[in-house]
N, C-alpha and C. Protein backbone atom coordinates (compact mmCIF):
# COMPACT_ATOMS: atom_id res chain seq x y z
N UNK A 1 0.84 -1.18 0.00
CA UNK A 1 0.00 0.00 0.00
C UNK A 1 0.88 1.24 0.00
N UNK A 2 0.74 2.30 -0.97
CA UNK A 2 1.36 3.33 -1.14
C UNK A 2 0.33 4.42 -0.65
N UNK A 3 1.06 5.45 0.21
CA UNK A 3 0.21 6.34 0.46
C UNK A 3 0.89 7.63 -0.21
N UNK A 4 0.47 8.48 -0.73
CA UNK A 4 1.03 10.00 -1.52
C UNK A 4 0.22 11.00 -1.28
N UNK A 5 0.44 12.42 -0.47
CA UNK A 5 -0.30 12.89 0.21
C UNK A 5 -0.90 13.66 -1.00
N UNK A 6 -1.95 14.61 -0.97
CA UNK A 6 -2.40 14.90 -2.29
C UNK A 6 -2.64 16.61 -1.25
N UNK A 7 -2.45 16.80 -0.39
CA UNK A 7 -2.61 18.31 0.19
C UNK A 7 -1.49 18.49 1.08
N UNK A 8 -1.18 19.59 1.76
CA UNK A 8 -0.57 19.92 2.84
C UNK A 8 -1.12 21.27 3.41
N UNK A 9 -0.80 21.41 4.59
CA UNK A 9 -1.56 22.68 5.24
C UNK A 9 -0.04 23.00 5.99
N UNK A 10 -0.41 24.12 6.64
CA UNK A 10 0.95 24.38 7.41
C UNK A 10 -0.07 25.60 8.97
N UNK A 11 0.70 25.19 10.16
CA UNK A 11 0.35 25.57 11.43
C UNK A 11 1.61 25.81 12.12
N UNK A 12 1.29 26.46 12.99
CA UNK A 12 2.20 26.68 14.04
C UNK A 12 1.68 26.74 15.37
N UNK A 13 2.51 27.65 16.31
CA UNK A 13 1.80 27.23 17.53
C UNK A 13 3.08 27.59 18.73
N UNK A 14 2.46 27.81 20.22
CA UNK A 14 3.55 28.43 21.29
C UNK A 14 2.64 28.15 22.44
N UNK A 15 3.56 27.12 23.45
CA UNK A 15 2.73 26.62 24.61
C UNK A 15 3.89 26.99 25.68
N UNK A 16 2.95 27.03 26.83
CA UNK A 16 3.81 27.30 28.27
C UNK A 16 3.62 26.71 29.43
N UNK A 17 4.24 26.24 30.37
CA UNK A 17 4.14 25.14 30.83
C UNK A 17 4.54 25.26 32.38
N UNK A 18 4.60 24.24 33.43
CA UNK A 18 5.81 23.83 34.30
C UNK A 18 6.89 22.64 33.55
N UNK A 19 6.24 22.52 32.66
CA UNK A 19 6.92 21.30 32.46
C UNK A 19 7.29 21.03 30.82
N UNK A 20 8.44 20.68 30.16
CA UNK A 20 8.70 20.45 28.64
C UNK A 20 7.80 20.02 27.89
N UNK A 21 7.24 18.69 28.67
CA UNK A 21 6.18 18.19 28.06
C UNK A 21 5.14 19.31 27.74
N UNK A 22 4.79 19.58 28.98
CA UNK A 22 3.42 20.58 29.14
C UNK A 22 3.58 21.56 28.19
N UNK A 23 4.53 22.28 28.16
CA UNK A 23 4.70 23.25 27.20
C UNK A 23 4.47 22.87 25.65
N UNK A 24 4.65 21.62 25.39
CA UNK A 24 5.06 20.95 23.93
C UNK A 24 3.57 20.50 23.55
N UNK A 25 2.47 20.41 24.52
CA UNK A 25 1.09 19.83 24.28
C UNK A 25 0.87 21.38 24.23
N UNK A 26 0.98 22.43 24.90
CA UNK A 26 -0.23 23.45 24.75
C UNK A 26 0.77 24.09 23.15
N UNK A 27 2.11 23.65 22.53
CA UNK A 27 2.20 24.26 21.68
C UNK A 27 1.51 23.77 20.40
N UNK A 28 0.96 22.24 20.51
CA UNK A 28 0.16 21.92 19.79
C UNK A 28 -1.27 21.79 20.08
N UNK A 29 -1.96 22.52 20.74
CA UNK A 29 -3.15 23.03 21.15
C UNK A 29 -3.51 24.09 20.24
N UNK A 30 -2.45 25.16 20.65
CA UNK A 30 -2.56 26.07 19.91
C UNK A 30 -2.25 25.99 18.15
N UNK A 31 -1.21 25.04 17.77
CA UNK A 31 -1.55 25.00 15.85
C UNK A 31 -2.55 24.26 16.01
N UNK A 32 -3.50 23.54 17.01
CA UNK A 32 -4.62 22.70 16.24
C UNK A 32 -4.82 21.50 16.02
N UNK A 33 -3.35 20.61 16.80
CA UNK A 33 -3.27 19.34 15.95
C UNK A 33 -3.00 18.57 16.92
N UNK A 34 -2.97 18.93 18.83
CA UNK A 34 -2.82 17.99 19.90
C UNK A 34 -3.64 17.10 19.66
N UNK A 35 -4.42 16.60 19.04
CA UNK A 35 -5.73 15.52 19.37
C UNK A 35 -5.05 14.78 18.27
N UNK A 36 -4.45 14.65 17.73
CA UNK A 36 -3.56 13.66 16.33
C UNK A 36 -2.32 12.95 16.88
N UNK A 37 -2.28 11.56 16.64
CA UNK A 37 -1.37 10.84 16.72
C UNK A 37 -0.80 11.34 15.41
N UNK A 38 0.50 11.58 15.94
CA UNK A 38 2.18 12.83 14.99
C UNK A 38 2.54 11.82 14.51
N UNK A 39 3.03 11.71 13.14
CA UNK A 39 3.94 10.54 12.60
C UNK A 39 5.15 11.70 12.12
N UNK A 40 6.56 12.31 12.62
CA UNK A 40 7.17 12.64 11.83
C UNK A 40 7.80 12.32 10.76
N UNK A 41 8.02 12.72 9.16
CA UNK A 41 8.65 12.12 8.40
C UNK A 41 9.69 12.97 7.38
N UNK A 42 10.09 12.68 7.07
CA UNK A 42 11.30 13.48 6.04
C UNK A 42 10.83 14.29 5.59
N UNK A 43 11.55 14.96 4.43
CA UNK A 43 10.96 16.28 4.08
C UNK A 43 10.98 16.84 2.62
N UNK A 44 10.07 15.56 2.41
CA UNK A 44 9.56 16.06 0.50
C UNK A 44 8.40 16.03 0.71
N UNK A 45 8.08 17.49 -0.11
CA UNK A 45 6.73 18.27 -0.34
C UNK A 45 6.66 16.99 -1.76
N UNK A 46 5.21 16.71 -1.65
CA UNK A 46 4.82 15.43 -2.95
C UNK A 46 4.55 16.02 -3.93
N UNK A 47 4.78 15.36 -4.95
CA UNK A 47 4.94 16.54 -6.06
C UNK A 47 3.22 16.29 -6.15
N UNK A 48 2.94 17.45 -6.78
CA UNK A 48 1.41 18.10 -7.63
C UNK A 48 0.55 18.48 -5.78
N UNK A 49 1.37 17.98 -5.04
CA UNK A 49 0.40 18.25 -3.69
C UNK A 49 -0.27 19.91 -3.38
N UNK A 50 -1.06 20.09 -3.47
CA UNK A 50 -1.93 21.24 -3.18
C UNK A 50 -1.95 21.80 -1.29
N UNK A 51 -1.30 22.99 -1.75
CA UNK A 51 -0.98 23.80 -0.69
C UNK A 51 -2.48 24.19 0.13
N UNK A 52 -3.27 24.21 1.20
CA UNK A 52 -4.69 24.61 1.26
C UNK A 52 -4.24 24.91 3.15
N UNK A 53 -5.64 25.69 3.15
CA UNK A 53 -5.50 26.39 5.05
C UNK A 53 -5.71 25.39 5.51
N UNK A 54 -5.53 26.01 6.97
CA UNK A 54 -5.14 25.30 8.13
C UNK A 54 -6.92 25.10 8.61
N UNK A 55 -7.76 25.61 8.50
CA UNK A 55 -9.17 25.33 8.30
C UNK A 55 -9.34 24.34 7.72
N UNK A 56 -9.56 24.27 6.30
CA UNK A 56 -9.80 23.23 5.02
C UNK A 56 -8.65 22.07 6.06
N UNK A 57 -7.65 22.04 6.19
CA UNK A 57 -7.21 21.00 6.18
C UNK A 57 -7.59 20.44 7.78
N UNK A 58 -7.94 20.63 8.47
CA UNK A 58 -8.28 20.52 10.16
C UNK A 58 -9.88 19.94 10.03
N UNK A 59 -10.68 19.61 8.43
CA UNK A 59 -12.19 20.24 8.77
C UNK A 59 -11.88 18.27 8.25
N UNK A 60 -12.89 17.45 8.88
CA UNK A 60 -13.10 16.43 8.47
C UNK A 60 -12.06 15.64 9.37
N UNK A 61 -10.95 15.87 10.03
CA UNK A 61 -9.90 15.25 10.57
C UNK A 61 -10.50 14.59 12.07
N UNK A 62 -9.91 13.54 12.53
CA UNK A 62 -10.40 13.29 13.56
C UNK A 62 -9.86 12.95 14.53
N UNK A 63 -10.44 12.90 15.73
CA UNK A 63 -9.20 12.64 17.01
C UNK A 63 -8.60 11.18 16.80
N UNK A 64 -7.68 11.33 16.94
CA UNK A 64 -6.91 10.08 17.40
C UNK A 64 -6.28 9.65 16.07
N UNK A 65 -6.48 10.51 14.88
CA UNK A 65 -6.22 9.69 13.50
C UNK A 65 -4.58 9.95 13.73
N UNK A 66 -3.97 8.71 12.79
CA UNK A 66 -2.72 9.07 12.09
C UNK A 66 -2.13 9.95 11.51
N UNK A 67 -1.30 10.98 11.92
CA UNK A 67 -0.93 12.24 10.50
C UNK A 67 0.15 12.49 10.46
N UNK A 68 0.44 12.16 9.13
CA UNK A 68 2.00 12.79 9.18
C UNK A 68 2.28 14.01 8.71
N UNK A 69 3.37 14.29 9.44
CA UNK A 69 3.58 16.01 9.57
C UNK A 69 5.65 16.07 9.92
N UNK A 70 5.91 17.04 9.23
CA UNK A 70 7.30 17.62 8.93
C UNK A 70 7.11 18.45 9.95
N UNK A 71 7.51 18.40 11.29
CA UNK A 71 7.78 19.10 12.52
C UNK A 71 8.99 20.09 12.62
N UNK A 72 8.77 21.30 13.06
CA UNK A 72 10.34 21.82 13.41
C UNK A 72 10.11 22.39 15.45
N UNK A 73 10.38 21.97 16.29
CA UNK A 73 10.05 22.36 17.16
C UNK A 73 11.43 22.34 18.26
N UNK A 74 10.83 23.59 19.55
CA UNK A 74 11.90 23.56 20.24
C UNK A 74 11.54 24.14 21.70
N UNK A 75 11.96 23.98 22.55
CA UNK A 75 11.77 24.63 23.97
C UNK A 75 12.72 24.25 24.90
N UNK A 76 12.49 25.91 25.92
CA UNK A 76 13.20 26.04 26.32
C UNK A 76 12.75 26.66 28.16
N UNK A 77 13.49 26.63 29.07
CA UNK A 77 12.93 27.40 29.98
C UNK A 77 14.37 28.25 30.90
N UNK A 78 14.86 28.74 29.73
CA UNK A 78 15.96 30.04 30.11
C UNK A 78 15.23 31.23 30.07
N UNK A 79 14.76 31.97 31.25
CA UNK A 79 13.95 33.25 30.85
C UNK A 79 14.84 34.28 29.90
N UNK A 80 13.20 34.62 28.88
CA UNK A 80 13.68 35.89 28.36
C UNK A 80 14.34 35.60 27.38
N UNK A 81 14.61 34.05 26.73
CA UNK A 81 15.36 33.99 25.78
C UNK A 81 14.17 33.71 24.00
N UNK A 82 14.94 34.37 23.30
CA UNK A 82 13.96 33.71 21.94
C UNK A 82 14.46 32.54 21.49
N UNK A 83 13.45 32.14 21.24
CA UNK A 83 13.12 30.94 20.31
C UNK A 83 12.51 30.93 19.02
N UNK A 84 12.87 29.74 18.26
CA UNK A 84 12.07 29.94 17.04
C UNK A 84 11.78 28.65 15.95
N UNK A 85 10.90 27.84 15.58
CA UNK A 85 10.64 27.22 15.00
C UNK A 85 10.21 27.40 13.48
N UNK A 86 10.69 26.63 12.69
CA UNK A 86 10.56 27.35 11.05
C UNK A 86 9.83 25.95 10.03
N UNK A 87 9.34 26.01 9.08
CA UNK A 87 9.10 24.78 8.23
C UNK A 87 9.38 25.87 6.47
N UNK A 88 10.41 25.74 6.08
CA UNK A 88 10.69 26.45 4.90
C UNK A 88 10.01 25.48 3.43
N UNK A 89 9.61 25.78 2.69
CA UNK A 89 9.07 25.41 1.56
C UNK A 89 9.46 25.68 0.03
N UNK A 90 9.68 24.63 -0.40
CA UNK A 90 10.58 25.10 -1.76
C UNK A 90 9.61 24.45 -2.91
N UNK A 91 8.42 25.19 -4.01
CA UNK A 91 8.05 24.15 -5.20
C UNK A 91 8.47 24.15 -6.70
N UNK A 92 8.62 23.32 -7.09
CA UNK A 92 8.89 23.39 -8.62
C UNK A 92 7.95 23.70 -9.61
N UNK A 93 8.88 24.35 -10.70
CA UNK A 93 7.72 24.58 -11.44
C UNK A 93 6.96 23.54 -12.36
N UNK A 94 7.50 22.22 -12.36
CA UNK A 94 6.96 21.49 -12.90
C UNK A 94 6.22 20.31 -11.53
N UNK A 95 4.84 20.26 -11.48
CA UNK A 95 3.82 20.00 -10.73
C UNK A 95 4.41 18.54 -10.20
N UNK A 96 4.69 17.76 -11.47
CA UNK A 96 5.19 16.24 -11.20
C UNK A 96 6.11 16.17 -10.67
N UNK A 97 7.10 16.99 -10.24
CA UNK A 97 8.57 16.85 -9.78
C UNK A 97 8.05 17.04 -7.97
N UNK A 98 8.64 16.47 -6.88
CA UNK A 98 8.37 16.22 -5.61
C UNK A 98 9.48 17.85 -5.62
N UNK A 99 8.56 19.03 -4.19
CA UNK A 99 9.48 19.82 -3.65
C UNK A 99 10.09 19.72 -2.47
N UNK A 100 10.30 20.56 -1.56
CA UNK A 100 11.27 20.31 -0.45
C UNK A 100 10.41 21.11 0.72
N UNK A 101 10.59 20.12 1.77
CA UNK A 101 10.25 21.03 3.40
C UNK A 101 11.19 21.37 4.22
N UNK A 102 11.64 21.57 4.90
CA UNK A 102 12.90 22.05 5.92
C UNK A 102 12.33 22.09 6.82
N UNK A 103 13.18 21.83 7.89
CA UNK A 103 13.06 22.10 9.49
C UNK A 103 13.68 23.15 9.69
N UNK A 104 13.41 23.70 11.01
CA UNK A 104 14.83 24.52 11.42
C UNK A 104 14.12 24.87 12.69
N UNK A 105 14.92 25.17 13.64
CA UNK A 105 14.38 25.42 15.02
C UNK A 105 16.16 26.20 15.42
N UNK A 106 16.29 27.77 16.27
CA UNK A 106 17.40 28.23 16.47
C UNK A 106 16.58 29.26 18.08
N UNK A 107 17.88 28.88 18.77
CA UNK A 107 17.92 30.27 19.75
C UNK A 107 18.55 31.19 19.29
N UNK A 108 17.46 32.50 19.47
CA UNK A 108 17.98 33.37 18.98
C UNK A 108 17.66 34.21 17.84
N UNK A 109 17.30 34.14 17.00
CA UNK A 109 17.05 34.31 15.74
C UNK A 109 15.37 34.76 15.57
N UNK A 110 14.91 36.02 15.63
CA UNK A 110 13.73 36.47 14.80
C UNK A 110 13.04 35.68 14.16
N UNK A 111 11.94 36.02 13.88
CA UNK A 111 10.89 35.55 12.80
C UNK A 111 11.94 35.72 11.40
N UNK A 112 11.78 36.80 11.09
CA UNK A 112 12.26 36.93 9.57
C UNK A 112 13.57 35.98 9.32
N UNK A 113 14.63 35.78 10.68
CA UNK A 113 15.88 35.16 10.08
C UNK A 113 15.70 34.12 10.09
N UNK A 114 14.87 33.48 11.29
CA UNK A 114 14.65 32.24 10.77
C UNK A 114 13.49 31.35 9.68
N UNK A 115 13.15 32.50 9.33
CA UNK A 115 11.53 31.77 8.25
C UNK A 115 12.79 31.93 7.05
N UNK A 116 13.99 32.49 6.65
CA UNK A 116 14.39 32.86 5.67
C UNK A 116 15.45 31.62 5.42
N UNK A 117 15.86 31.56 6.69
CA UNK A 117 16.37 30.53 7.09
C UNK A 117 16.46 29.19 6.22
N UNK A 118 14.80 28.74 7.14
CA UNK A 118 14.33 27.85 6.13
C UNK A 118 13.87 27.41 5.25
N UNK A 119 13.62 28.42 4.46
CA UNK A 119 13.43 28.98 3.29
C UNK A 119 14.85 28.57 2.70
N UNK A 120 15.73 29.34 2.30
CA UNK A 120 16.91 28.91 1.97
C UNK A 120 17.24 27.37 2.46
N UNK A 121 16.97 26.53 3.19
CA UNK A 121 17.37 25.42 3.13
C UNK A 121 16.60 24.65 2.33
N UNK A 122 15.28 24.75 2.16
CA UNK A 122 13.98 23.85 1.11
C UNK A 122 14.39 24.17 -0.19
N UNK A 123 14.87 25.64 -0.67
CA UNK A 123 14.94 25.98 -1.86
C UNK A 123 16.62 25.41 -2.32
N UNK A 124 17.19 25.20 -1.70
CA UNK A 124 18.91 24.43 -1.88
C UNK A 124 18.64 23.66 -1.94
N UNK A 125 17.99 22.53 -0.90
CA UNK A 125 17.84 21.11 -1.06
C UNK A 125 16.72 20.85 -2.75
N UNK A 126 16.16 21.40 -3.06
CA UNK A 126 15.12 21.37 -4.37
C UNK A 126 16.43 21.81 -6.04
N UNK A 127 17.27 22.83 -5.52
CA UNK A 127 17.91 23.28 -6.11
C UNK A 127 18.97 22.42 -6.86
N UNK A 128 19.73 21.99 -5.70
CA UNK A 128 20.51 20.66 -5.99
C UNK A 128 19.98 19.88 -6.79
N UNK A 129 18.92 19.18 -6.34
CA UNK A 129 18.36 17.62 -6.52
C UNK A 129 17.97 18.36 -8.49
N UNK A 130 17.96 19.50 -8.58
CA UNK A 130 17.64 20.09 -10.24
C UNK A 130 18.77 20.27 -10.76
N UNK A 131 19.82 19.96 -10.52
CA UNK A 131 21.13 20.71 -11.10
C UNK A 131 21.38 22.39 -11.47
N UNK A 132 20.51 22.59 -10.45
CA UNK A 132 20.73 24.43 -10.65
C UNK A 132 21.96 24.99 -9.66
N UNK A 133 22.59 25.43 -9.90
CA UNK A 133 24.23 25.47 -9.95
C UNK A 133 24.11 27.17 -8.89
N UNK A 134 24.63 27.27 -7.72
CA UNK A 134 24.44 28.60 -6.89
C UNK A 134 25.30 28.72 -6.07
N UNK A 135 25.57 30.13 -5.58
CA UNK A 135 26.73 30.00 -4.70
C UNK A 135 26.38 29.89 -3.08
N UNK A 136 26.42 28.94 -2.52
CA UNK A 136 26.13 28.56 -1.22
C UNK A 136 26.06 29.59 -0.34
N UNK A 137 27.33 30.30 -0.26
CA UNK A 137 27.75 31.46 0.62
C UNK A 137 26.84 32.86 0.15
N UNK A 138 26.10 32.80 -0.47
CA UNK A 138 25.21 33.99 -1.51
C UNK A 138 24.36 34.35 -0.37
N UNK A 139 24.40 35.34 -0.05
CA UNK A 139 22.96 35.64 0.83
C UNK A 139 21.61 35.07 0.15
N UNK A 140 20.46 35.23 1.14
CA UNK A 140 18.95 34.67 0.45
C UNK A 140 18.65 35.27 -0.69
N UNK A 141 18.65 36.63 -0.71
CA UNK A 141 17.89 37.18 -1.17
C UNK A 141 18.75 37.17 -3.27
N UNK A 142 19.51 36.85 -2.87
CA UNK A 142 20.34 36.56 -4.17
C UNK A 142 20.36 35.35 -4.44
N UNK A 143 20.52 34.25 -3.73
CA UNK A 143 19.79 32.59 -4.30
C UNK A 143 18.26 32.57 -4.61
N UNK A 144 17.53 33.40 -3.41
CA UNK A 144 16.19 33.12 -4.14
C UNK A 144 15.91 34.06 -5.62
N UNK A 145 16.23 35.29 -6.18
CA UNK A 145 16.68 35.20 -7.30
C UNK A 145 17.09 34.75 -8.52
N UNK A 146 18.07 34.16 -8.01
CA UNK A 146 19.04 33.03 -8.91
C UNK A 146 17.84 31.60 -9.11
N UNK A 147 17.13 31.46 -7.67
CA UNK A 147 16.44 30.06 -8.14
C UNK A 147 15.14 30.10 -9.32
N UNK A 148 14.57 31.61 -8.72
CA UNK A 148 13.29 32.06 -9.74
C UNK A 148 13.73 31.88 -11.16
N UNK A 149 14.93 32.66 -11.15
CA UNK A 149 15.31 33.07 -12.40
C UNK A 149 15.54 31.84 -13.30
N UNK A 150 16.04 30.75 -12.72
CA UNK A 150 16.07 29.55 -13.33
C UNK A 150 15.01 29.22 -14.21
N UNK A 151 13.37 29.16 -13.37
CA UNK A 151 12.65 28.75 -14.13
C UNK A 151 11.96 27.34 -13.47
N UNK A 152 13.06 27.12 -13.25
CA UNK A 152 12.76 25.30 -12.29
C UNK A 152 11.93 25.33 -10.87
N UNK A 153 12.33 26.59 -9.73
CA UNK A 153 11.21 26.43 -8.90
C UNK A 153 10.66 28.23 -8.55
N UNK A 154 9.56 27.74 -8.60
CA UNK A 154 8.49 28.61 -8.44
C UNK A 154 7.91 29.41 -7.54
N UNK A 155 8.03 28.85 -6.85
CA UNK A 155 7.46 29.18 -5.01
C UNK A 155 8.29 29.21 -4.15
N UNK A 156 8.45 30.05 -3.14
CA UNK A 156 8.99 29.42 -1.62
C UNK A 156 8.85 30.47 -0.86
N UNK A 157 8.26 29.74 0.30
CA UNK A 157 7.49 30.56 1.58
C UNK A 157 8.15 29.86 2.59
N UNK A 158 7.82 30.62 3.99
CA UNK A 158 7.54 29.71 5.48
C UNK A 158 6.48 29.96 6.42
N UNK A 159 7.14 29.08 7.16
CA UNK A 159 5.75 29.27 8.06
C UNK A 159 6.86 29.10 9.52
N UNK A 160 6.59 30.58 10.07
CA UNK A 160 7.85 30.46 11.28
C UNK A 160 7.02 30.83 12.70
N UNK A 161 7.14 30.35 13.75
CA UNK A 161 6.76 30.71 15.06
C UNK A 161 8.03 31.25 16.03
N UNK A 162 7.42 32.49 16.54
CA UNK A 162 8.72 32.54 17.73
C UNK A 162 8.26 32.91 18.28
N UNK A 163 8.86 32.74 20.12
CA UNK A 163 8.36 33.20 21.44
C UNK A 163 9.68 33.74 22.05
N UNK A 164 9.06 34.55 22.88
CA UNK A 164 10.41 34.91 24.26
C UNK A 164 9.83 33.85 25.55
N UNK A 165 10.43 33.60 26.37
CA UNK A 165 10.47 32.13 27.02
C UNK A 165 10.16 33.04 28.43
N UNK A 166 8.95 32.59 28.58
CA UNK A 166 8.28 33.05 30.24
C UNK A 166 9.75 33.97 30.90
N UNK A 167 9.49 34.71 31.20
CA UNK A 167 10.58 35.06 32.33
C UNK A 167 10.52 34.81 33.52
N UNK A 168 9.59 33.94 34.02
CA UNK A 168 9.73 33.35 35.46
C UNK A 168 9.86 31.78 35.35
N UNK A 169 10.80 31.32 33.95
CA UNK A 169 11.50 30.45 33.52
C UNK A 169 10.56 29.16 33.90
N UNK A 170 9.32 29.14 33.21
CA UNK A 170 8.05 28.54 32.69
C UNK A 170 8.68 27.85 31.43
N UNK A 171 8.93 26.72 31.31
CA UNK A 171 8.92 26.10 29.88
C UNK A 171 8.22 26.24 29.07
N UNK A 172 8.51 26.93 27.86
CA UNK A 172 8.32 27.95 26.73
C UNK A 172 8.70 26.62 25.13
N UNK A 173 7.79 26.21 24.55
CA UNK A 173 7.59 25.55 22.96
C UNK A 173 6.91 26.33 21.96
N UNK A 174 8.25 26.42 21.01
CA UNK A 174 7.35 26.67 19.83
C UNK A 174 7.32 25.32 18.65
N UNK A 175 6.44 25.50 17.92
CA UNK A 175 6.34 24.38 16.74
C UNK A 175 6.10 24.89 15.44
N UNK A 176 6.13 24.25 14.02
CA UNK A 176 5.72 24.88 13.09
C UNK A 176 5.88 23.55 12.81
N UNK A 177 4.82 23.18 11.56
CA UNK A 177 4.60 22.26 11.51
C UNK A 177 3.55 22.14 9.64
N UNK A 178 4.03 21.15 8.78
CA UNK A 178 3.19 21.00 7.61
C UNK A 178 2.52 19.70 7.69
N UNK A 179 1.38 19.90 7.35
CA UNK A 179 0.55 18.33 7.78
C UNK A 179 0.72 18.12 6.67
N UNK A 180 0.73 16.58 6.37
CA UNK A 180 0.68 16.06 4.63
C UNK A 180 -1.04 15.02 5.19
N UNK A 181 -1.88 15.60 4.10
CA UNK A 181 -3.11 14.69 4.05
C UNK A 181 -3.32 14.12 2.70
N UNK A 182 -4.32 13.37 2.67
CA UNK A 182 -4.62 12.37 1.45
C UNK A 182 -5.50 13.13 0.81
């Protein structure tokens, strides 16, 4: 039995806690998806898979089901420190070709550096696997350029969460997270 997801949605989410755990359930409370047994799995976007909300994709789902999902998550309980969880997205322009998801989770690092982050890692890993030829060391904003310009991929977004971590050193999770559904 082959399964090939035919959608993906993307969520995020920031829980707080006494406890790692605790923090890591209310951070998936908040994207929406605590009531789902998590299957994490690698990180190819399926090719022709249709990007759709976090609504549409949550509506029909049910407790306890199976789902697999490309996780980037992290916590911490150093007050006052940032955090940040990323799921970067890279698609091709040809529908049949499989694209790329990324993780990334960093202390430290903003929204913008780290959604760009992983961004730049989905769009390299897609890049490669095309033989599109770039200079590693290139800032983003000049690979993602270089990748458009190619022709080969089309798209690339993220989906990034960040928190500052309780300051009365409360265990602090963020998550970001792409569900793959059928």
């Amino acid at each position: 039995m082959t399964f090939v997801p035919k959608k993906v949605f993307f969520t995020k989410g920031v829980g707080v806690s006494n406890t790692k755990l605790g923090s890591f359930e209310e951070a998936l409370r908040s994207a929406g998806i605590a009531q789902f047994n998590l299957v994490t799995v690698s990180s190819i976007m399926p090719p022709g898979a249709k990007v759709i909300s976090r609504e549409e994709g949550l509506s029909g789902m049910h407790a306890g089901e199976i789902v697999f999902t490309v996780m980037a998550r992290i916590s911490s309980c150093e007050p006052n420190r940032l955090i940040s969880a990323s799921i970067g997205t890279a698609l091709p322009a040809e529908p049949a070709i499989h694209g790329y998801l990324s993780e990334h989770h960093s202390y430290g690092l903003n929204q913008e550096k780290c959604g760009d982050y992983s961004e730049d890692l989905a769009a390299s890993m897609l890049a490669s696997t095309m033989g599109i030829e770039f200079d590693v060391d290139a800032a983003w904003n000049e690979k993602e350029e270089h990748f458009k310009m190619s022709g080969k991929i089309v798209k690339t977004f993220n989906t990034t969460q960040t928190a500052v971590v309780d300051k009365n050193g409360k265990w602090t999770s963020v998550i970001a997270a792409a569900i793959l559904r059928p």
